[in-house]
PDB file of N, CA and C in Angstrom:
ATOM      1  N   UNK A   1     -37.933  -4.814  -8.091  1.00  0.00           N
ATOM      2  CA  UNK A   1     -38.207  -4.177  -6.819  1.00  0.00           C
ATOM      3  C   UNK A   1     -37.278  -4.697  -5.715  1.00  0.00           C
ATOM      4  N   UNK A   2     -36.579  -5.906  -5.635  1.00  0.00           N
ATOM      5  CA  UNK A   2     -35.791  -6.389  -4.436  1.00  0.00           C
ATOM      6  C   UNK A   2     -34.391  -5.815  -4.988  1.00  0.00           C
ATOM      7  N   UNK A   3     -34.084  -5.248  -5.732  1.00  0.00           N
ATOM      8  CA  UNK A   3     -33.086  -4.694  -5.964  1.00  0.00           C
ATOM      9  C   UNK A   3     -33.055  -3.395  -5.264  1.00  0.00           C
ATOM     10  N   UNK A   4     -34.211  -2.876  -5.829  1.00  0.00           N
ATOM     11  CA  UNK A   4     -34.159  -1.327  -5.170  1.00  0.00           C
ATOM     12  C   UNK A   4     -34.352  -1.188  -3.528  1.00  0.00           C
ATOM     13  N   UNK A   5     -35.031  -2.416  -3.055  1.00  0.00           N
ATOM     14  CA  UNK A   5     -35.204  -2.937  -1.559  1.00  0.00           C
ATOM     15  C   UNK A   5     -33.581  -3.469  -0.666  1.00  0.00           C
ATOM     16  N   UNK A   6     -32.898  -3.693  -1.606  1.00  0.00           N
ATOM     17  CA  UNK A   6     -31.306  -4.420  -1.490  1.00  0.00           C
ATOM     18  C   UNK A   6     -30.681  -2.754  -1.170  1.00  0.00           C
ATOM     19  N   UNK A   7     -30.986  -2.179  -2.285  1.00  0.00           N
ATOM     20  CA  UNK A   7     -29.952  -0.953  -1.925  1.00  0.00           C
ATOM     21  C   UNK A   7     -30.448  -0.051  -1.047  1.00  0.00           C
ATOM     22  N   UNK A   8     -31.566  -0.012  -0.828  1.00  0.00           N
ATOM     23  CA  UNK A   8     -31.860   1.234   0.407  1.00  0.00           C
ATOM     24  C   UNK A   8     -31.818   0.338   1.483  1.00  0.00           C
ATOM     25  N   UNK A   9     -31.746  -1.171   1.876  1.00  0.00           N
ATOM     26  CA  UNK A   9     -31.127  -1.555   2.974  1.00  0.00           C
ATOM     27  C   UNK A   9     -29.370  -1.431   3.511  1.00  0.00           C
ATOM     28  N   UNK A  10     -28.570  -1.315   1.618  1.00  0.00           N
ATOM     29  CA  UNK A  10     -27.529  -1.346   2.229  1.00  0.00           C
ATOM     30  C   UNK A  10     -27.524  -0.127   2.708  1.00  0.00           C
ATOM     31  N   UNK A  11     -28.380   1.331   1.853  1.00  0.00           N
ATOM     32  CA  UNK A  11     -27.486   2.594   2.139  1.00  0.00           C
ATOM     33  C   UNK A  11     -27.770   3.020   3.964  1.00  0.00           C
ATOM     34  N   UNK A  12     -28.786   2.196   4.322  1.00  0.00           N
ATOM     35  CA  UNK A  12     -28.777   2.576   5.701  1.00  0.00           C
ATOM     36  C   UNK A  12     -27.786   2.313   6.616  1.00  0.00           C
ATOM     37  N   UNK A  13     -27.025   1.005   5.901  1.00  0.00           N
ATOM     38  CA  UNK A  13     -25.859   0.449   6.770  1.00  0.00           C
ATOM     39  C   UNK A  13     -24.428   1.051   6.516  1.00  0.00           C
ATOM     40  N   UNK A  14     -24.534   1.912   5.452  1.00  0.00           N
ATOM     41  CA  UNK A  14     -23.296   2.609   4.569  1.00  0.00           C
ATOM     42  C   UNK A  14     -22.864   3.578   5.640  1.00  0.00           C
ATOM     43  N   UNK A  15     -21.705   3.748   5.484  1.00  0.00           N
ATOM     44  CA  UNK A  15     -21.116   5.177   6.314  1.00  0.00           C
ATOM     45  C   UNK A  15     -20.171   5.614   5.325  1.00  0.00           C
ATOM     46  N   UNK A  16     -20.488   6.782   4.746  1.00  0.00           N
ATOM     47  CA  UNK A  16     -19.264   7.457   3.675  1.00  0.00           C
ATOM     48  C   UNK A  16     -18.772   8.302   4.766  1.00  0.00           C
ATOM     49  N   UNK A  17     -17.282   8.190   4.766  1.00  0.00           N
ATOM     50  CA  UNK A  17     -16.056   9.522   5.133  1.00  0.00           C
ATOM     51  C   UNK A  17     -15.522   9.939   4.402  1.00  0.00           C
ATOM     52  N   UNK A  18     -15.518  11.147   5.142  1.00  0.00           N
ATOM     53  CA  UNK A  18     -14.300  12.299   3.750  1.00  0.00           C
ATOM     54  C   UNK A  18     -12.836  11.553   3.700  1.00  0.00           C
ATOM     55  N   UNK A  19     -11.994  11.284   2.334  1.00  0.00           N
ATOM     56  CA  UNK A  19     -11.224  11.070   2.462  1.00  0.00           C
ATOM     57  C   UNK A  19     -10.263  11.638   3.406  1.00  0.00           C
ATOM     58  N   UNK A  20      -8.867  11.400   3.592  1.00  0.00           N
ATOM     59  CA  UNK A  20      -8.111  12.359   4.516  1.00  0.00           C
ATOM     60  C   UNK A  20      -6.780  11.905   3.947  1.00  0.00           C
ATOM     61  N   UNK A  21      -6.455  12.193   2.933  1.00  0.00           N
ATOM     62  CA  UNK A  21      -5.245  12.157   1.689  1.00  0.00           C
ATOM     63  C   UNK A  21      -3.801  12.557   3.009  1.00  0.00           C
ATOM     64  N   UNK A  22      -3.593  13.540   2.983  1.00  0.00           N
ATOM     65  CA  UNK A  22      -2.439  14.228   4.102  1.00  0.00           C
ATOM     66  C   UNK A  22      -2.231  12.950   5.076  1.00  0.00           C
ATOM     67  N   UNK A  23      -3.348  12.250   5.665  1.00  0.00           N
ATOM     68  CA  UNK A  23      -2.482  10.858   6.333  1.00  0.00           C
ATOM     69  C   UNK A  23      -2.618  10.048   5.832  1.00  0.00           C
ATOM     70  N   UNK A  24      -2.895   9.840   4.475  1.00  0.00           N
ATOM     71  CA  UNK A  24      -2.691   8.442   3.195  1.00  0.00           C
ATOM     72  C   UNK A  24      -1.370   8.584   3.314  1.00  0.00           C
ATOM     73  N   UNK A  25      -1.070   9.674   2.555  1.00  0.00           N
ATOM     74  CA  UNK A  25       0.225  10.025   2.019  1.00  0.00           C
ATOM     75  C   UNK A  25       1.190   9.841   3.533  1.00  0.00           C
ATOM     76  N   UNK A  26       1.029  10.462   4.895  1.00  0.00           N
ATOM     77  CA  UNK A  26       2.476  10.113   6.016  1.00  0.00           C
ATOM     78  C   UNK A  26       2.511   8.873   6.384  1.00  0.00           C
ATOM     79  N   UNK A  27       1.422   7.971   5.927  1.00  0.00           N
ATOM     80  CA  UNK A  27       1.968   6.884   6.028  1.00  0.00           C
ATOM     81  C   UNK A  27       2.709   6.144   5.288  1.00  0.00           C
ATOM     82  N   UNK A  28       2.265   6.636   4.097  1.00  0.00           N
ATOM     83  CA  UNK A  28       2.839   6.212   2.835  1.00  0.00           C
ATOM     84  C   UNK A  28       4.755   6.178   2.646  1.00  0.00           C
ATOM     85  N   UNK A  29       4.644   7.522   2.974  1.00  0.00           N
ATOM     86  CA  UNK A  29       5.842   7.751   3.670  1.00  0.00           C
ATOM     87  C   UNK A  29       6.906   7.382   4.891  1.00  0.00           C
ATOM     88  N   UNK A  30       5.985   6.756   5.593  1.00  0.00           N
ATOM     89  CA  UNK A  30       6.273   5.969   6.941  1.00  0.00           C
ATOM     90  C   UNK A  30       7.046   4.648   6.164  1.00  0.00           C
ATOM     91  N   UNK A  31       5.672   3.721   5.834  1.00  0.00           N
ATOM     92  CA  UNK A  31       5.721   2.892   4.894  1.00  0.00           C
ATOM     93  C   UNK A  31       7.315   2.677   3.894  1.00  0.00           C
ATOM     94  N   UNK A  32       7.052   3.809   2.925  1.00  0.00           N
ATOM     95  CA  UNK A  32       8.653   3.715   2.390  1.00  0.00           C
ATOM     96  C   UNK A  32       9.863   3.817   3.168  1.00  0.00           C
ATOM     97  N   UNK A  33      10.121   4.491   4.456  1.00  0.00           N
ATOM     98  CA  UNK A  33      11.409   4.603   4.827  1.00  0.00           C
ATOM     99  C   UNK A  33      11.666   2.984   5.666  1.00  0.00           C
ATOM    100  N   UNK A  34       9.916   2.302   5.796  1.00  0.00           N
ATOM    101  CA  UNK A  34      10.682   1.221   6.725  1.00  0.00           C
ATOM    102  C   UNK A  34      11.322   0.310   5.607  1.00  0.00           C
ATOM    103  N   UNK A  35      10.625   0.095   4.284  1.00  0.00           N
ATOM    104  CA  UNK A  35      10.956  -0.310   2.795  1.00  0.00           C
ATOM    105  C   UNK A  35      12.896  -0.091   2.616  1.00  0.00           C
ATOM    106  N   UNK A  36      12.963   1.167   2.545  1.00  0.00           N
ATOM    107  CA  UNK A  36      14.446   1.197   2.569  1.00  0.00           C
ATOM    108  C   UNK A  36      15.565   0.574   3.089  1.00  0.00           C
ATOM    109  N   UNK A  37      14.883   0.253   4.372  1.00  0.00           N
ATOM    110  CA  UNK A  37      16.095  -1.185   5.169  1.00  0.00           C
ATOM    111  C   UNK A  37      16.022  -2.003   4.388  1.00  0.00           C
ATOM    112  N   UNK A  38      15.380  -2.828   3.007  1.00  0.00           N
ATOM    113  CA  UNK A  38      15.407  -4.073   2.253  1.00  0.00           C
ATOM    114  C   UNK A  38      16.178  -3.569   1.363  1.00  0.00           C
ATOM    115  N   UNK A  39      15.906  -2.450   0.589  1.00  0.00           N
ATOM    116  CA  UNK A  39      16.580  -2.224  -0.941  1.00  0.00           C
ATOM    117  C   UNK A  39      16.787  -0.625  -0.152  1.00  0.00           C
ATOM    118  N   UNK A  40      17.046  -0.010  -1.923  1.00  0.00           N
ATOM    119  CA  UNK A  40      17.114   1.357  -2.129  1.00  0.00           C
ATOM    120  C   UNK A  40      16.133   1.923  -2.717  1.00  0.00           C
ATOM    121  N   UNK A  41      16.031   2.989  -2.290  1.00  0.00           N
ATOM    122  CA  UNK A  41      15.182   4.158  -2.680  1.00  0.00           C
ATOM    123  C   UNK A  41      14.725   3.575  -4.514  1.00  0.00           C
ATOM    124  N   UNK A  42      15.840   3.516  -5.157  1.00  0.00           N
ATOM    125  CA  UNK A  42      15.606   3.809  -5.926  1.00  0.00           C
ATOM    126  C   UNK A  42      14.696   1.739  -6.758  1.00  0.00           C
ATOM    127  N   UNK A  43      14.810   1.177  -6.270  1.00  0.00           N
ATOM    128  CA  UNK A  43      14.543  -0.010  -6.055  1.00  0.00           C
ATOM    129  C   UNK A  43      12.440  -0.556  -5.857  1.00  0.00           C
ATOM    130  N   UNK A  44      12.320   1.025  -5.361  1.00  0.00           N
ATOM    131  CA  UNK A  44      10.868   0.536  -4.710  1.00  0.00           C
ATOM    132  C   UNK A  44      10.200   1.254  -5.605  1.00  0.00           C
ATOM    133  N   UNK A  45       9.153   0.568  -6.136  1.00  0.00           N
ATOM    134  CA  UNK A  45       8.258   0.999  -6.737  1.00  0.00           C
ATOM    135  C   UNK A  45       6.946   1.142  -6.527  1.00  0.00           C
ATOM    136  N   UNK A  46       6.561   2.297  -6.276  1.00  0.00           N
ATOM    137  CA  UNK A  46       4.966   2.635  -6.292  1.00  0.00           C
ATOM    138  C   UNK A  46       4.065   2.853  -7.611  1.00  0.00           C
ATOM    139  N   UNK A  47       3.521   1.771  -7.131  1.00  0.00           N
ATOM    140  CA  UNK A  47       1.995   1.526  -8.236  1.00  0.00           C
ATOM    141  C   UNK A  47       0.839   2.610  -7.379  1.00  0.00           C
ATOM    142  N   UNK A  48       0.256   2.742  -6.625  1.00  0.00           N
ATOM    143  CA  UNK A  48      -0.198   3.884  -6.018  1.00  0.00           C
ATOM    144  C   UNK A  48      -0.273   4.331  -5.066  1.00  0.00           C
ATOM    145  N   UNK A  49      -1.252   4.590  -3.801  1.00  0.00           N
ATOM    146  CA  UNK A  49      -0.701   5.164  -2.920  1.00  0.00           C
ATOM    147  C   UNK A  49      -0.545   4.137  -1.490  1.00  0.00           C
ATOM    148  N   UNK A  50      -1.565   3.128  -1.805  1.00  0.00           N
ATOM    149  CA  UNK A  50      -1.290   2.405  -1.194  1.00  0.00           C
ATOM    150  C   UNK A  50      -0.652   0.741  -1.353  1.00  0.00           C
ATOM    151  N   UNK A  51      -0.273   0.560  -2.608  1.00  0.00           N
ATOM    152  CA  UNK A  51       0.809  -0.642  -3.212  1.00  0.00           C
ATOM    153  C   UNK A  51       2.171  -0.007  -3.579  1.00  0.00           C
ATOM    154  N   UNK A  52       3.007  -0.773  -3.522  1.00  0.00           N
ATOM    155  CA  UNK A  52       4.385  -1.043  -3.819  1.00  0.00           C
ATOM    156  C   UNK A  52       5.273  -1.746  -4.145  1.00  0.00           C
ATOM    157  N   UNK A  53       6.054  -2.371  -5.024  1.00  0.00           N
ATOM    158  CA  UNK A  53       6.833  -3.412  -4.983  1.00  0.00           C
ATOM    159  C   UNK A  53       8.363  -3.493  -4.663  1.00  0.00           C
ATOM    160  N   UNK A  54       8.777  -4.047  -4.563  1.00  0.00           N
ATOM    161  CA  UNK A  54      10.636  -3.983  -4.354  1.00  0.00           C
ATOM    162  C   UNK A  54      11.231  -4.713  -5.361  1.00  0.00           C
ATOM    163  N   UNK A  55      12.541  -4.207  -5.976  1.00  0.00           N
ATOM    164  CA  UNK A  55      13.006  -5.071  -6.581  1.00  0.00           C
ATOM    165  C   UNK A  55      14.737  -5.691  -5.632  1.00  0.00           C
ATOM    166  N   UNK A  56      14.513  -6.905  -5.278  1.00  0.00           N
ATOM    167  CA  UNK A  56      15.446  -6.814  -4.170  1.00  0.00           C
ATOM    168  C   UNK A  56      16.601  -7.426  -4.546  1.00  0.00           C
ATOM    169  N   UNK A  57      16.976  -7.837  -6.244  1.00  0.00           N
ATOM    170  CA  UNK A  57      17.871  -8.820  -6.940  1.00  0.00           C
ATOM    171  C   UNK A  57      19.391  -8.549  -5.970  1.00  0.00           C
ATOM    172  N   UNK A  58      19.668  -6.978  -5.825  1.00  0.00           N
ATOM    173  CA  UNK A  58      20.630  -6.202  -5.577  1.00  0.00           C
ATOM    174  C   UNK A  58      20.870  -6.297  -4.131  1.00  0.00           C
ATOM    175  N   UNK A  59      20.332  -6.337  -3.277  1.00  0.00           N
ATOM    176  CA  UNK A  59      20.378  -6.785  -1.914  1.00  0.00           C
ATOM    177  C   UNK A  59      20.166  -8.461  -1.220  1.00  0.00           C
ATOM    178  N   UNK A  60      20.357  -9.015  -2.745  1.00  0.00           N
ATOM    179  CA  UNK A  60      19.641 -10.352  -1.912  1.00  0.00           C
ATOM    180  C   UNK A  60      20.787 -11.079  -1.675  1.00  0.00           C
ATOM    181  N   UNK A  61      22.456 -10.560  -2.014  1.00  0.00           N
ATOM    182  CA  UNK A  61      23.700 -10.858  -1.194  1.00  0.00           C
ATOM    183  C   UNK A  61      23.546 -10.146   0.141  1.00  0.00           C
ATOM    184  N   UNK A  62      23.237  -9.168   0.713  1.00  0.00           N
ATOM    185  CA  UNK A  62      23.285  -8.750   1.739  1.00  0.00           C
ATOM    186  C   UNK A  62      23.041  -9.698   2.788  1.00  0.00           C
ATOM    187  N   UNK A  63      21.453 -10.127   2.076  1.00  0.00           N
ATOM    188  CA  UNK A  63      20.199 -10.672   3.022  1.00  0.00           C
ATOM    189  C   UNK A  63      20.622 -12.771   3.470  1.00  0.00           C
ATOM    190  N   UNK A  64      21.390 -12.894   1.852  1.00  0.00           N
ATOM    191  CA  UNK A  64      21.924 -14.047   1.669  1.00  0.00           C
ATOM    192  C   UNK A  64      23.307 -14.299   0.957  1.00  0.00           C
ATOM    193  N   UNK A  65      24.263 -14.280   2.096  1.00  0.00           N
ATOM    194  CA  UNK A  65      25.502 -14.065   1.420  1.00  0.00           C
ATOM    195  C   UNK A  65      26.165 -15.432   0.894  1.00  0.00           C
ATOM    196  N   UNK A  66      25.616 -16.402   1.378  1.00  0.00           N
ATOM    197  CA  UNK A  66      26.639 -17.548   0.848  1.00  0.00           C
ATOM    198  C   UNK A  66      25.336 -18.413  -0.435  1.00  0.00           C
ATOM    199  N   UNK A  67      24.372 -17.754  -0.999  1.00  0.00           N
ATOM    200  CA  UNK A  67      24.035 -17.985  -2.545  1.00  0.00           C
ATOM    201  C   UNK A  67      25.144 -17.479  -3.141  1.00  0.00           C
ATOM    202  N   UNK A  68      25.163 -18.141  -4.555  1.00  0.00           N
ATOM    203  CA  UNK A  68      25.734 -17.435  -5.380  1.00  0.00           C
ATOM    204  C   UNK A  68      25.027 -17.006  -6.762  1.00  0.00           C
TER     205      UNK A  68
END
């Protein structure tokens, strides 16, 4: 019974919204072009809509020119 007492306390505190995908995604997009000043396009990888990784091996003379 304190279980079922647990969840109708949380659902009172719950607020579901409709997703809104169309500004997931322009940010997402935002997101990648600021990405592009580190690497290239082709460099960034999206795992989904909101992770990404870089692979920056190729720019990391740019960023650090006197490593070798």
């Amino acid at each position: 019974m304190q279980y079922v007492a647990f969840i109708e306390s949380w659902a009172k505190r719950t607020w579901i919204v409709p997703p809104q995908m169309q500004l997931y995604v322009d940010y997402k997009i935002e997101v990648t072009d600021i990405l592009t000043n580190y690497t290239s396009i082709d460099e960034i990888h999206s795992y989904s809509i909101d992770e990404s990784f870089l692979d920056i091996t190729e720019s990391l003379n740019f960023f650090y020119p006197e490593i070798k």
